[in-house]
Protein backbone atom coordinates (compact mmCIF):
# COMPACT_ATOMS: atom_id res chain seq x y z
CA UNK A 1 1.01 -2.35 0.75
CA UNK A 2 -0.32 -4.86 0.37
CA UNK A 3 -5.02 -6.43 -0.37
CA UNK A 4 -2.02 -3.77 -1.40
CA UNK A 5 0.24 -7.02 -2.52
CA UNK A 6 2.25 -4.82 -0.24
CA UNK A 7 6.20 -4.86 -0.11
CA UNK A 8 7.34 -5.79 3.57
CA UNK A 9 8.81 -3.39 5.63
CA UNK A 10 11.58 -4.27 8.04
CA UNK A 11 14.74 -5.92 7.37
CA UNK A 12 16.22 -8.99 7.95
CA UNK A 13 19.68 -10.31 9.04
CA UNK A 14 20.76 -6.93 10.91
CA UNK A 15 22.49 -6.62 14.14
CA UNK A 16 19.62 -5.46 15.33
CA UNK A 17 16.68 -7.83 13.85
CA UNK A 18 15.42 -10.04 16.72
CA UNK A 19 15.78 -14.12 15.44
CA UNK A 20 12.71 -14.53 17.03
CA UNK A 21 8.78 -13.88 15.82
CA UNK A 22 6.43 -13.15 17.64
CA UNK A 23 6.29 -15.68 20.80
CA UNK A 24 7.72 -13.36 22.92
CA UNK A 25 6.70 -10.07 21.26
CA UNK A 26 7.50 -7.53 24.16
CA UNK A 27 10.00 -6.55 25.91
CA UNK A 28 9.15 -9.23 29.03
CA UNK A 29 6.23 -11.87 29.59
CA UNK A 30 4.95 -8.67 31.08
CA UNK A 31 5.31 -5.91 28.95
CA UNK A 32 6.65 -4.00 30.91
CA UNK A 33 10.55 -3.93 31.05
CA UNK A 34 11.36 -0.45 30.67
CA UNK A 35 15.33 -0.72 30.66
CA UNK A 36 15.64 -3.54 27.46
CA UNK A 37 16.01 -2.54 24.07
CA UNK A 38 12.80 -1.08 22.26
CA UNK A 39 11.01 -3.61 20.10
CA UNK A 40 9.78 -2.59 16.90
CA UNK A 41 8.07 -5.29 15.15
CA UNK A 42 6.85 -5.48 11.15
CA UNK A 43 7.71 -7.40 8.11
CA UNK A 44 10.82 -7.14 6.22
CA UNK A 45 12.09 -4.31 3.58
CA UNK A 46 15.17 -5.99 2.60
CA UNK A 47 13.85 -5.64 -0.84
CA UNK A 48 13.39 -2.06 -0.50
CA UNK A 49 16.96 -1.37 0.53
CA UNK A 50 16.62 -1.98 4.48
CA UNK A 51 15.73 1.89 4.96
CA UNK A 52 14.24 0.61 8.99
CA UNK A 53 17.29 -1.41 9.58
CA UNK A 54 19.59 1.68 8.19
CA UNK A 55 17.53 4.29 10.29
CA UNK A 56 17.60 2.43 13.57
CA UNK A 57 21.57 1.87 13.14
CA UNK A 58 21.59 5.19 12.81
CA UNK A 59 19.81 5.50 15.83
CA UNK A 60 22.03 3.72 17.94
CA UNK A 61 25.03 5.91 16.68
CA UNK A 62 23.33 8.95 17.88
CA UNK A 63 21.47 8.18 20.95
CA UNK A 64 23.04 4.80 22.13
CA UNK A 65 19.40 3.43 22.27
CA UNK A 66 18.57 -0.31 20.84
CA UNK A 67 16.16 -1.11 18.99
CA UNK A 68 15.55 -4.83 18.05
CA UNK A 69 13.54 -5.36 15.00
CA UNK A 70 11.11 -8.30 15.12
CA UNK A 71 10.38 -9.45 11.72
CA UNK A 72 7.16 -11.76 11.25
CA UNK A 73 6.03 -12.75 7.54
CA UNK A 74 3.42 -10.70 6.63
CA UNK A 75 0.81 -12.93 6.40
CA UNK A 76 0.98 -13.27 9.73
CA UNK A 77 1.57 -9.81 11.20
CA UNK A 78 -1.62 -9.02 12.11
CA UNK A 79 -2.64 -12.39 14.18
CA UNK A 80 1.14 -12.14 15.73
CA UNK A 81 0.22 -8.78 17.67
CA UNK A 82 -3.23 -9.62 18.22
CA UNK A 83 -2.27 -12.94 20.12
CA UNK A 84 0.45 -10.21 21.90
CA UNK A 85 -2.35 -7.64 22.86
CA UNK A 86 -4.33 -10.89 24.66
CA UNK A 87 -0.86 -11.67 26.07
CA UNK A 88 -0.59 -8.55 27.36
CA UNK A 89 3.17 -8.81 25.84
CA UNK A 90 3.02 -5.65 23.03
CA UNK A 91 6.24 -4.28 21.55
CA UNK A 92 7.42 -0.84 22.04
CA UNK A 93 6.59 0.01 18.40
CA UNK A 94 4.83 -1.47 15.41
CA UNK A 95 4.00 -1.05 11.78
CA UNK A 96 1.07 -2.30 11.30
CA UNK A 97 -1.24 -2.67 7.93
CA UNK A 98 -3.95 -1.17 9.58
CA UNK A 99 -5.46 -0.39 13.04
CA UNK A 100 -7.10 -3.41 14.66
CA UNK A 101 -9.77 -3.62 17.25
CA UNK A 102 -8.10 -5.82 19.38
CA UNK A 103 -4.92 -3.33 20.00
CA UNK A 104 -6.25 -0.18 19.03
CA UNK A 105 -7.06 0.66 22.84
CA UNK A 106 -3.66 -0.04 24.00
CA UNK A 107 -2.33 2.84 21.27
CA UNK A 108 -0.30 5.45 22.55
CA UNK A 109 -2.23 9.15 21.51
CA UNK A 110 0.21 10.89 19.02
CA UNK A 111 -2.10 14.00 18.55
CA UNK A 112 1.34 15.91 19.85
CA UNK A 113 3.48 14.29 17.59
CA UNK A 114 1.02 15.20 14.91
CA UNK A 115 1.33 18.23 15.72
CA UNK A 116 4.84 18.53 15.48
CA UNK A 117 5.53 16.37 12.25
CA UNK A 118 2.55 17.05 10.09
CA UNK A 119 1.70 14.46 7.86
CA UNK A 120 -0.35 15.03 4.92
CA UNK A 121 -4.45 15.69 5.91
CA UNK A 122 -6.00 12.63 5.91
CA UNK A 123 -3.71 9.87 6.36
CA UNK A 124 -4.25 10.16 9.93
CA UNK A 125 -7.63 10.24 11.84
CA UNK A 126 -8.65 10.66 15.26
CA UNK A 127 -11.20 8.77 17.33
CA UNK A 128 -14.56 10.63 19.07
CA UNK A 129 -12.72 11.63 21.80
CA UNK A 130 -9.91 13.06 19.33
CA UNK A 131 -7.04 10.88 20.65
CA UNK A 132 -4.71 9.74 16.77
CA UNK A 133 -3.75 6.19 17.22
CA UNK A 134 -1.18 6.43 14.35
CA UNK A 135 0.66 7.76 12.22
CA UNK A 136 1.12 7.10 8.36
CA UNK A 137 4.68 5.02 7.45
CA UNK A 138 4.57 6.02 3.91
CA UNK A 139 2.50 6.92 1.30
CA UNK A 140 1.71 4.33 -2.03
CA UNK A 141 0.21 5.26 -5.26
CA UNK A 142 -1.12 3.21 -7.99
CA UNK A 143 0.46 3.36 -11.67
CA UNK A 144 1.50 1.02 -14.51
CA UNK A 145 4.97 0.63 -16.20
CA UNK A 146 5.66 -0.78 -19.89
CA UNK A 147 8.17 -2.59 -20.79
CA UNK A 148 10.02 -0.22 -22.84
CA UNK A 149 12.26 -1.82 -25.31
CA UNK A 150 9.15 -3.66 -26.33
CA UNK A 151 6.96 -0.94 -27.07
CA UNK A 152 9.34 0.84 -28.66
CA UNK A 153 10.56 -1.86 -31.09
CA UNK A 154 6.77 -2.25 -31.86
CA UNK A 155 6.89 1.17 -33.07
CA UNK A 156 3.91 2.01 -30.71
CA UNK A 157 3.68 5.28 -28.78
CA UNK A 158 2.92 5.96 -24.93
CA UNK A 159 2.28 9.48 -22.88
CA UNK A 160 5.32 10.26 -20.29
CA UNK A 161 3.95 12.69 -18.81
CA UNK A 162 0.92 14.35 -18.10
CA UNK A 163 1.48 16.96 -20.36
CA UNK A 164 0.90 14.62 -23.28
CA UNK A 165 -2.62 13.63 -24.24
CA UNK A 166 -3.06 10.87 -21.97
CA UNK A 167 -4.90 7.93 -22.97
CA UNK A 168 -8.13 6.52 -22.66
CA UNK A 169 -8.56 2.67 -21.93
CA UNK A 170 -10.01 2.26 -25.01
CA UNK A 171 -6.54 3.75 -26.41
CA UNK A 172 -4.54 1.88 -24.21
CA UNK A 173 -6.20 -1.31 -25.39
CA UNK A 174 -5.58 -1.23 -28.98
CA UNK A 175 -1.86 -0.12 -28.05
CA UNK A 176 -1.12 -3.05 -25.87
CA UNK A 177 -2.20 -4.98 -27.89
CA UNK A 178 -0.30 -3.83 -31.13
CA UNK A 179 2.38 -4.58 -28.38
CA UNK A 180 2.01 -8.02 -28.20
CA UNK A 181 1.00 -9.14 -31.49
CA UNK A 182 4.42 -7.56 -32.93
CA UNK A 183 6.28 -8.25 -30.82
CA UNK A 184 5.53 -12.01 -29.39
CA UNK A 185 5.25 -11.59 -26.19
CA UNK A 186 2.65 -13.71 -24.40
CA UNK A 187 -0.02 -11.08 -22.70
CA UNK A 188 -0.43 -7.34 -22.93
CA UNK A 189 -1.32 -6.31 -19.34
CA UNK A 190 -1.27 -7.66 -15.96
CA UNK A 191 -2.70 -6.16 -13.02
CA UNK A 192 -1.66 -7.22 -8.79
CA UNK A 193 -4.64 -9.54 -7.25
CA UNK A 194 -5.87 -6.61 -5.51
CA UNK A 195 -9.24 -4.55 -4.90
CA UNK A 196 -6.60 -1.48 -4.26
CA UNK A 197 -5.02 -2.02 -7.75
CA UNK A 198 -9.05 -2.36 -8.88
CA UNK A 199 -10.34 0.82 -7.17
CA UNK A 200 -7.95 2.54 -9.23
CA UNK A 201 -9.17 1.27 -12.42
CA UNK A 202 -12.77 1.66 -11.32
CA UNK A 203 -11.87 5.40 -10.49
CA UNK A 204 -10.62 6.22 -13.83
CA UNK A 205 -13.77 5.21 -15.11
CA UNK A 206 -16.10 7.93 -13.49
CA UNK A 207 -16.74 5.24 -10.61
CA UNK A 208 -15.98 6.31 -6.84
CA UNK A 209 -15.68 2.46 -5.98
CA UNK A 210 -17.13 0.98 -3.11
CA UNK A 211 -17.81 4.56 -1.38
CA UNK A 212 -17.90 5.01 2.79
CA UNK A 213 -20.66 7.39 3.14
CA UNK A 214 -19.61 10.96 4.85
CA UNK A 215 -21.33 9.45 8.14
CA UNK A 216 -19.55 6.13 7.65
CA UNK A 217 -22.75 4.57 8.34
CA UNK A 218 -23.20 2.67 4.83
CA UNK A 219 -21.03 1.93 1.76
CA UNK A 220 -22.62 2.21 -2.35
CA UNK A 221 -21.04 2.51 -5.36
CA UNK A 222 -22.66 5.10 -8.28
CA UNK A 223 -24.13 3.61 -11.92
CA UNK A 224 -20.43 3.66 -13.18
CA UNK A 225 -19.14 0.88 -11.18
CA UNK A 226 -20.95 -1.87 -12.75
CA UNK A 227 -20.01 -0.75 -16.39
CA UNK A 228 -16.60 -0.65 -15.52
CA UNK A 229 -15.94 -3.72 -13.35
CA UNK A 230 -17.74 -5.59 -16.77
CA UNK A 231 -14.83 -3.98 -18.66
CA UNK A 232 -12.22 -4.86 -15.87
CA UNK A 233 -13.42 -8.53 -16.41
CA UNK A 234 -13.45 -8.99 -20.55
CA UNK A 235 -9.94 -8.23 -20.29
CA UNK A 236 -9.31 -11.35 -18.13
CA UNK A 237 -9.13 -13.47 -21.26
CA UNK A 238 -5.89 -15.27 -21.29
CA UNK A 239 -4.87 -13.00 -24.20
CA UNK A 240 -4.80 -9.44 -23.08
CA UNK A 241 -4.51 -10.33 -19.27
CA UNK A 242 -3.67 -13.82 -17.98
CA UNK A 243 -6.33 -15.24 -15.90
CA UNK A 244 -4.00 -17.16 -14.20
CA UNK A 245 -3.05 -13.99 -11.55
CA UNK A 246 -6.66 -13.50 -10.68
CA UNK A 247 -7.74 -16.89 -10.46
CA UNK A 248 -4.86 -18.60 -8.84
CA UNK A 249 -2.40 -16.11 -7.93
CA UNK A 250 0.32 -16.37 -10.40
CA UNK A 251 2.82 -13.27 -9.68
CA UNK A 252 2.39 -10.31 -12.15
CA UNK A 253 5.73 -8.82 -11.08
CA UNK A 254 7.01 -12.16 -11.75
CA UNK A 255 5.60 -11.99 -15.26
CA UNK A 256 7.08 -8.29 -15.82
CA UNK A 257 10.15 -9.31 -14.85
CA UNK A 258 11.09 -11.83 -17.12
CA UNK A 259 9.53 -10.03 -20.00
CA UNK A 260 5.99 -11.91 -20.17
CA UNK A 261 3.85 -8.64 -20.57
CA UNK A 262 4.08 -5.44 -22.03
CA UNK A 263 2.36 -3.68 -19.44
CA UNK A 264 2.47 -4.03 -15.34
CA UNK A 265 -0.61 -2.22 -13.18
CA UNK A 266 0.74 -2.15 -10.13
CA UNK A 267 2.33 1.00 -7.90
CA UNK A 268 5.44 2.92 -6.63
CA UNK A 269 6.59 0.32 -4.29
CA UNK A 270 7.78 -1.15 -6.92
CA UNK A 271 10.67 0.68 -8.44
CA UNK A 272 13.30 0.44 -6.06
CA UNK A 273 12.75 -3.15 -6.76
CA UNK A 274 12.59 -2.58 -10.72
CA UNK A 275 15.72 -0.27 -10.32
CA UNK A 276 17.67 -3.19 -8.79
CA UNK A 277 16.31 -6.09 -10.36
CA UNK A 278 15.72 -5.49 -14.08
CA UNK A 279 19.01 -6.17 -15.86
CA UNK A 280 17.25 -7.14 -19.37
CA UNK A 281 15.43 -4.60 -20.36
CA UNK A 282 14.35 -1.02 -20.34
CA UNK A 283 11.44 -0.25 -18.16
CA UNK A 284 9.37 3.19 -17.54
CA UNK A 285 6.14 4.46 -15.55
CA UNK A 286 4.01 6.20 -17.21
CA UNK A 287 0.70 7.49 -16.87
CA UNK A 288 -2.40 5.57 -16.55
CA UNK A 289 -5.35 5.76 -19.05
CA UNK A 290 -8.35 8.01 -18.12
CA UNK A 291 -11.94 7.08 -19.10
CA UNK A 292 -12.66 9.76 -18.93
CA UNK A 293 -11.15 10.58 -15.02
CA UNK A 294 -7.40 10.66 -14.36
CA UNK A 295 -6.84 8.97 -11.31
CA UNK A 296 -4.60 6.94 -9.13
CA UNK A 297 -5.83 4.95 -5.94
CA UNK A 298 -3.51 6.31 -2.99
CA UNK A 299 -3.14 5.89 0.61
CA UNK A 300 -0.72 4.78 3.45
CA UNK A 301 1.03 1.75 3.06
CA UNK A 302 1.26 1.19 7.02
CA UNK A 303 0.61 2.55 9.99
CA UNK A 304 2.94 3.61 12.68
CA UNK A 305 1.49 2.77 16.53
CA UNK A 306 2.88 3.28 19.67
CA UNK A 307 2.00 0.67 22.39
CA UNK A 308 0.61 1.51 25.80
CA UNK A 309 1.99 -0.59 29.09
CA UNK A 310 5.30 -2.03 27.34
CA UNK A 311 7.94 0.80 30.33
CA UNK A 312 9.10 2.39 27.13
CA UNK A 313 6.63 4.48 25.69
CA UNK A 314 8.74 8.18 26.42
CA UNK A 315 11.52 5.78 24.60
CA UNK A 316 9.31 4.43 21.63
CA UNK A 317 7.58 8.46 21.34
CA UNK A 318 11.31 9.75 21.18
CA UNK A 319 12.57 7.55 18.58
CA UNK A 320 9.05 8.04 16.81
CA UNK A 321 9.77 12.15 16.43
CA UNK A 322 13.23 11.48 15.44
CA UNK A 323 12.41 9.21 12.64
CA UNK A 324 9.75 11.96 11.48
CA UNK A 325 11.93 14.69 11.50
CA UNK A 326 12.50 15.69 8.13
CA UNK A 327 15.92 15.26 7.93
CA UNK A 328 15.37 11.56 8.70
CA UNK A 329 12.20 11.11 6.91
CA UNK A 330 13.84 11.93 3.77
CA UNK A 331 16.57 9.85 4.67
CA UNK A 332 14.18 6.30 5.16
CA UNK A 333 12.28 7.54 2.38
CA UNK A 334 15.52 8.05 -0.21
CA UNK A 335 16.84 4.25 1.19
CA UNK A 336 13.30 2.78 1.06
CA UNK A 337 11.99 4.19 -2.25
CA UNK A 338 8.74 5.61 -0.26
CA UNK A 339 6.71 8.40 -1.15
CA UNK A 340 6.47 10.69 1.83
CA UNK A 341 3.41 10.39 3.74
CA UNK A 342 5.06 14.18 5.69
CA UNK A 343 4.09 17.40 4.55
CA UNK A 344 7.24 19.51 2.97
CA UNK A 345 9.46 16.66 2.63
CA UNK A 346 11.67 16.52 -0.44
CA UNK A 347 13.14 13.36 -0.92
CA UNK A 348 16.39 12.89 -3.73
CA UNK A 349 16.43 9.35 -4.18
CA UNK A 350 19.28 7.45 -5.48
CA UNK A 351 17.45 6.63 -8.97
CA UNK A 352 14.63 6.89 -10.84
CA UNK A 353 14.13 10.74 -9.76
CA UNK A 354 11.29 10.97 -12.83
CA UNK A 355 9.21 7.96 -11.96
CA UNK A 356 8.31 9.38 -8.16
CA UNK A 357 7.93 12.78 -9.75
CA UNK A 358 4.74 11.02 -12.20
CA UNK A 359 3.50 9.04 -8.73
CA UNK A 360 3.12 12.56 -6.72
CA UNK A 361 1.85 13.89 -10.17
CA UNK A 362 -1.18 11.20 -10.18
CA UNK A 363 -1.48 11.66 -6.93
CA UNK A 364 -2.21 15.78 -7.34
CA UNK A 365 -4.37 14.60 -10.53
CA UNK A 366 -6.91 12.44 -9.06
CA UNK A 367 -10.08 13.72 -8.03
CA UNK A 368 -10.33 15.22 -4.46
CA UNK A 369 -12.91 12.17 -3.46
CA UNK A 370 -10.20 9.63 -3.23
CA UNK A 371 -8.60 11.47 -0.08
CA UNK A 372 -11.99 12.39 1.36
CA UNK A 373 -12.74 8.46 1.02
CA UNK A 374 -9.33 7.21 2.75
CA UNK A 375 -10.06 9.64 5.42
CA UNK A 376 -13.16 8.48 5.98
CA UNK A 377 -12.03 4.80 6.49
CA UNK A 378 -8.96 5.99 8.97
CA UNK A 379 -11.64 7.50 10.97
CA UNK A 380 -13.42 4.56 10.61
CA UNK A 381 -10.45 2.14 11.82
CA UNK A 382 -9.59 4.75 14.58
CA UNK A 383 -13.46 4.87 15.79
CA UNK A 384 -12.92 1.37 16.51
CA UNK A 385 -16.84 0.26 15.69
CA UNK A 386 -16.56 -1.71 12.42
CA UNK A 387 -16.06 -5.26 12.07
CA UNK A 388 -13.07 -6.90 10.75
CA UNK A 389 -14.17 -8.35 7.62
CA UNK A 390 -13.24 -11.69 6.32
CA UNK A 391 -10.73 -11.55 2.84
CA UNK A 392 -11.24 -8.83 0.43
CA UNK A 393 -15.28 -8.47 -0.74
CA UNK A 394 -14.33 -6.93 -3.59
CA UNK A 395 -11.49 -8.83 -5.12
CA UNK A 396 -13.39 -12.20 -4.34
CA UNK A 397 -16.51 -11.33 -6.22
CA UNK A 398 -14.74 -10.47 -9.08
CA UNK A 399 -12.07 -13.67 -9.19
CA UNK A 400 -15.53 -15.16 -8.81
CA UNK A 401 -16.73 -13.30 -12.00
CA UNK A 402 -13.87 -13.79 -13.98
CA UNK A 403 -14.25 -17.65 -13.69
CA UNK A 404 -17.97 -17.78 -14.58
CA UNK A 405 -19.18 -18.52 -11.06
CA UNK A 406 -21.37 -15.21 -10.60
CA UNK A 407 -22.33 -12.50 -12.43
CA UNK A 408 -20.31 -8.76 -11.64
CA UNK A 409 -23.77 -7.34 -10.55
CA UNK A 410 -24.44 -10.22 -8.02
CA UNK A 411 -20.48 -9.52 -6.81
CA UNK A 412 -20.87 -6.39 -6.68
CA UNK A 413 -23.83 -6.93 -4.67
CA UNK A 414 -21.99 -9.52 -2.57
CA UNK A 415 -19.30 -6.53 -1.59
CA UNK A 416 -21.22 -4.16 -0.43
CA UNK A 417 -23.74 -6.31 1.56
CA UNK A 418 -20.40 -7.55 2.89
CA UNK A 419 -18.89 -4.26 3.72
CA UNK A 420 -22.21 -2.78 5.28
CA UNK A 421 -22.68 -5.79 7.89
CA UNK A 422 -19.38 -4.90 9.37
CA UNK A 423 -20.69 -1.91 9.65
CA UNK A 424 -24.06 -2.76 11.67
């Protein structure tokens, strides 16, 4: 979701998508007209199959309670309902990337619907005075997918599952690029422009990325990050990877669509798109190399907020538990192609059963430091004290490094002296 190169969430063209963005984001100039139809405002999922625009029909069919989705390109999301917070004009609902500063004290507490729903320990946090802001939409994993039908007519072999030996990077290498010398095809790998995508890699190389400290009072990274960002970069060579995607944001899924590369790092949000979409060839996930760690980077791809002062919060709260029921979690999560971010939820999607079975398979794999770490920054976002910081410190040093500007030391320097002043 995405820094995530996230899929958007809400749909389009319904009956019951707003035309409108964000100018008039509540329900009055006020806020507070508690007898209009709830707003619930996000980005759109139409690629994802529309599972917000299918749940709040639903909705209406059961209860006989609106709800008017207010879609707002994503890039602009987060400034939208900001400017709304000033202008004391908040929708019922949201799904937000993250918590924000200049909302998070109009949240509504959901420590009761918590309670009742469960999601999955730490993807939620609570503030100092233990009041939960949010709850997680939806959980995404990193993972790569080949391009089968050219690996296979190259004659070169891939783990499935993690059963099989799984491979190092070193392995994976070498195979990719046996790939793409037999069979033509222009790169071997091509990872999203994203430090979430990144952390990943760095993870599977013994590195805990750029680490929140248990007290959340500083951020470091241990003697493997260096070693393996250096690695991350020689690969940006405009024959393995193409430079182009880090340095000027050409789109990798793009590429992997039209058969440019024989690999894709990216992450579950996109199969339901792969499942539609790829007519040409065969495509499969399967596990990602491990030197020498198996992990996956994994966290929630939104969060789900309640506003304060909008009339309709026992409204917004109801339709909140009914949508995290399990019945109808499953249900968004089948239509959606999300991994569920709800305890005891089994979800039978509509396709490509065994490539969310290897995403909650990573997920179990990967060391138990990755979870501490994303609770650690919820807590963080729900304490309210750090500073928004400017782009991504992490992804910008190294586009930096990969054109010859700086060194990876000084950006990886440059991060965390970044990260730590939003801190102080």
């Amino acid at each position: 979701m995405t820094s995530m190169n996230r899929r958007t969430l809400l749909a389009a063209g319904t009956a019951a998508t707003a035309a409108a963005g964000l100018a008039a984001c509540g329900s009055s100039s006020s806020g507070t007209a508690g007898d209009g139809p709830l707003q619930l405002v996000g980005s759109g999922d139409a690629n994802q199959g529309g599972g917000y625009a299918a749940m709040v029909k639903k909705y209406l069919e059961e209860t006989g309670v609106e709800i008017e989705i207010v879609d707002v390109p994503y890039d602009d999301l987060a400034t939208k309902v900001s400017n709304a917070a000033k202008a004391n004009d908040l929708p019922a609902i949201a799904r937000m990337p993250a918590l924000d500063p200049a909302w998070l004290d109009r949240t509504v507490d959901l420590a009761d619907v918590v309670k009742e729903v469960a999601p999955i320990e730490g993807m939620y946090a609570a503030d100092a005075d233990g009041k939960i802001p949010s709850l997680p939409s939806d959980l995404t994993a990193v993972g790569m997918f080949l391009n089968k039908d050219l690996w296979d007519g190259a004659g070169v072999s891939y783990p499935t599952t993690f059963d099989d030996k799984v491979w190092t990077w070193d392995e994976f290498v070498d195979a990719a690029t046996q790939v793409r010398e037999k069979s033509g095809v222009k790169f071997s790998l091509a990872m999203d422009r994203s430090s979430h995508r990144l952390n990943s890699f760095l993870y599977q190389f013994g590195s805990e990325g750029l680490a929140l400290s248990e007290d959340m009072t500083s951020y470091s990274a241990n003697d493997k990050t260096q070693a393996a960002l250096e690695y991350f970069v020689k690969l940006n060579d405009d024959t393995f990877m193409p430079r182009s995607v880090w340095l000027s944001e050409d789109d990798p899924n793009a590429m992997f669509k039209t058969g440019q590369v024989a690999a894709y790092y990216s992450g579950s949000w996109q199969i339901a798109d792969f499942a539609a979409n790829i007519t040409d060839f065969e495509w499969i996930s399967v596990p990602m190399p491990a030197q020498p760690e198996q992990a996956t980077n994994f966290g929630t791809a939104g969060v789900v907020v309640v506003f304060e002062g909008t009339g309709q919060e026992d409204k917004a709260l109801d339709f909140v538990r009914w949508l995290y029921s399990k019945e109808n979690y499953a249900e968004i999560s089948r239509i959606s192609g999300f991994l569920p971010a709800i305890q005891d939820v089994e979800v039978e999607y509509d396709s490509r059963q065994e490539d969310f079975a290897l995403y909650n398979e990573a997920i179990a794999a990967t060391p138990a430091f990755v979870k501490d770490q994303k609770a650690r920054e919820l807590k963080l976002q729900a304490s309210g004290t750090a500073a928004p910081v400017d782009g991504d410190p992490l992804r910008d040093g190294i586009v930096k490094a990969i054109n010859g500007e700086t060194t990876v030391a000084e950006a990886l320097s440059s991060a965390l002296e970044q990260l730590n002043e939003s801190l102080s």
